[in-house]
Protein backbone atom coordinates (compact mmCIF):
# COMPACT_ATOMS: atom_id res chain seq x y z
CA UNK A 1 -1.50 66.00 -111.76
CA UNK A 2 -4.41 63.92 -111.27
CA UNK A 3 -3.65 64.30 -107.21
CA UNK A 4 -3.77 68.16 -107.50
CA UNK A 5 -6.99 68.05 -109.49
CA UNK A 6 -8.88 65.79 -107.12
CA UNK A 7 -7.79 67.58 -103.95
CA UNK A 8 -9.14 70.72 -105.87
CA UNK A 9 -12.04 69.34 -106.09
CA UNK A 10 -12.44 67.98 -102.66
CA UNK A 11 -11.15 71.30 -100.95
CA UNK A 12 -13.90 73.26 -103.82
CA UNK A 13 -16.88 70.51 -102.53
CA UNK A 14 -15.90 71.16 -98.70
CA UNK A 15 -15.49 75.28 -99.35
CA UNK A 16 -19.24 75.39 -100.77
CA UNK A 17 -20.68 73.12 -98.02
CA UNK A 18 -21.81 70.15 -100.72
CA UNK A 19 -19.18 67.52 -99.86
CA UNK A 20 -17.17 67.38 -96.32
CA UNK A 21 -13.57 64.78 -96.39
CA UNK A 22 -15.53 62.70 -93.69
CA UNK A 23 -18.52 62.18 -96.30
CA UNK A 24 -15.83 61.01 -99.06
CA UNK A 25 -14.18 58.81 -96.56
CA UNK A 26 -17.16 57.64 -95.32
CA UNK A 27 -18.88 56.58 -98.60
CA UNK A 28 -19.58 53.16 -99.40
CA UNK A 29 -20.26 52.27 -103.12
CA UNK A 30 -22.86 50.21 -104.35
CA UNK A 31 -22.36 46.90 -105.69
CA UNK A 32 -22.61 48.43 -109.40
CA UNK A 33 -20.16 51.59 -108.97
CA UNK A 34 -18.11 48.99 -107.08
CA UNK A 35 -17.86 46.12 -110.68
CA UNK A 36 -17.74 49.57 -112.61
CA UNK A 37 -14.45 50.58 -110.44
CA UNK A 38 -12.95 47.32 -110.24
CA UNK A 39 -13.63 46.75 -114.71
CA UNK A 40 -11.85 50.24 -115.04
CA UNK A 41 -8.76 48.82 -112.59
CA UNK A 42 -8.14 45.74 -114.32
CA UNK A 43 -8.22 47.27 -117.71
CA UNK A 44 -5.87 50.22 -116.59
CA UNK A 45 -3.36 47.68 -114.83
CA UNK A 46 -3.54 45.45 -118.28
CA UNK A 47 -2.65 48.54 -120.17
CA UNK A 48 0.17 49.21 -117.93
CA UNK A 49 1.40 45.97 -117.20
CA UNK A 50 1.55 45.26 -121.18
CA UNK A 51 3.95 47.42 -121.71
CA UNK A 52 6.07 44.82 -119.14
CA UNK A 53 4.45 41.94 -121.09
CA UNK A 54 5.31 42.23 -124.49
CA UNK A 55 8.80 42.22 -124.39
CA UNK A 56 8.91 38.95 -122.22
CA UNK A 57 6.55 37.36 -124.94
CA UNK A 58 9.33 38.13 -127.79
CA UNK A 59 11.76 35.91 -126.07
């Protein structure tokens, strides 16, 4: 779902002239959106990867 949205998006941005693919491929973050990104990655991997955790703890 979250594939269809963003592709919406995208193919909405490119239709209206704001955004083209080659500026979203081409975009570099900053040093601050890049720690922002890579915070939200390692706390969505720990929230997934619990859920293979826990049960290994209760042995």
């Amino acid at each position: 779902m979250l594939h269809d949205r963003l592709d919406t998006i995208e193919c909405l941005l490119a239709t209206k002239g704001i955004l083209s693919a080659a500026d979203i491929d081409a975009y570099e973050p900053d040093e601050e959106v890049a720690k922002k990104r890579e915070h939200w990655r390692a706390e969505y991997l720990a929230r997934i990867l619990r859920v293979l955790q826990e049960p290994l703890d209760t042995l």
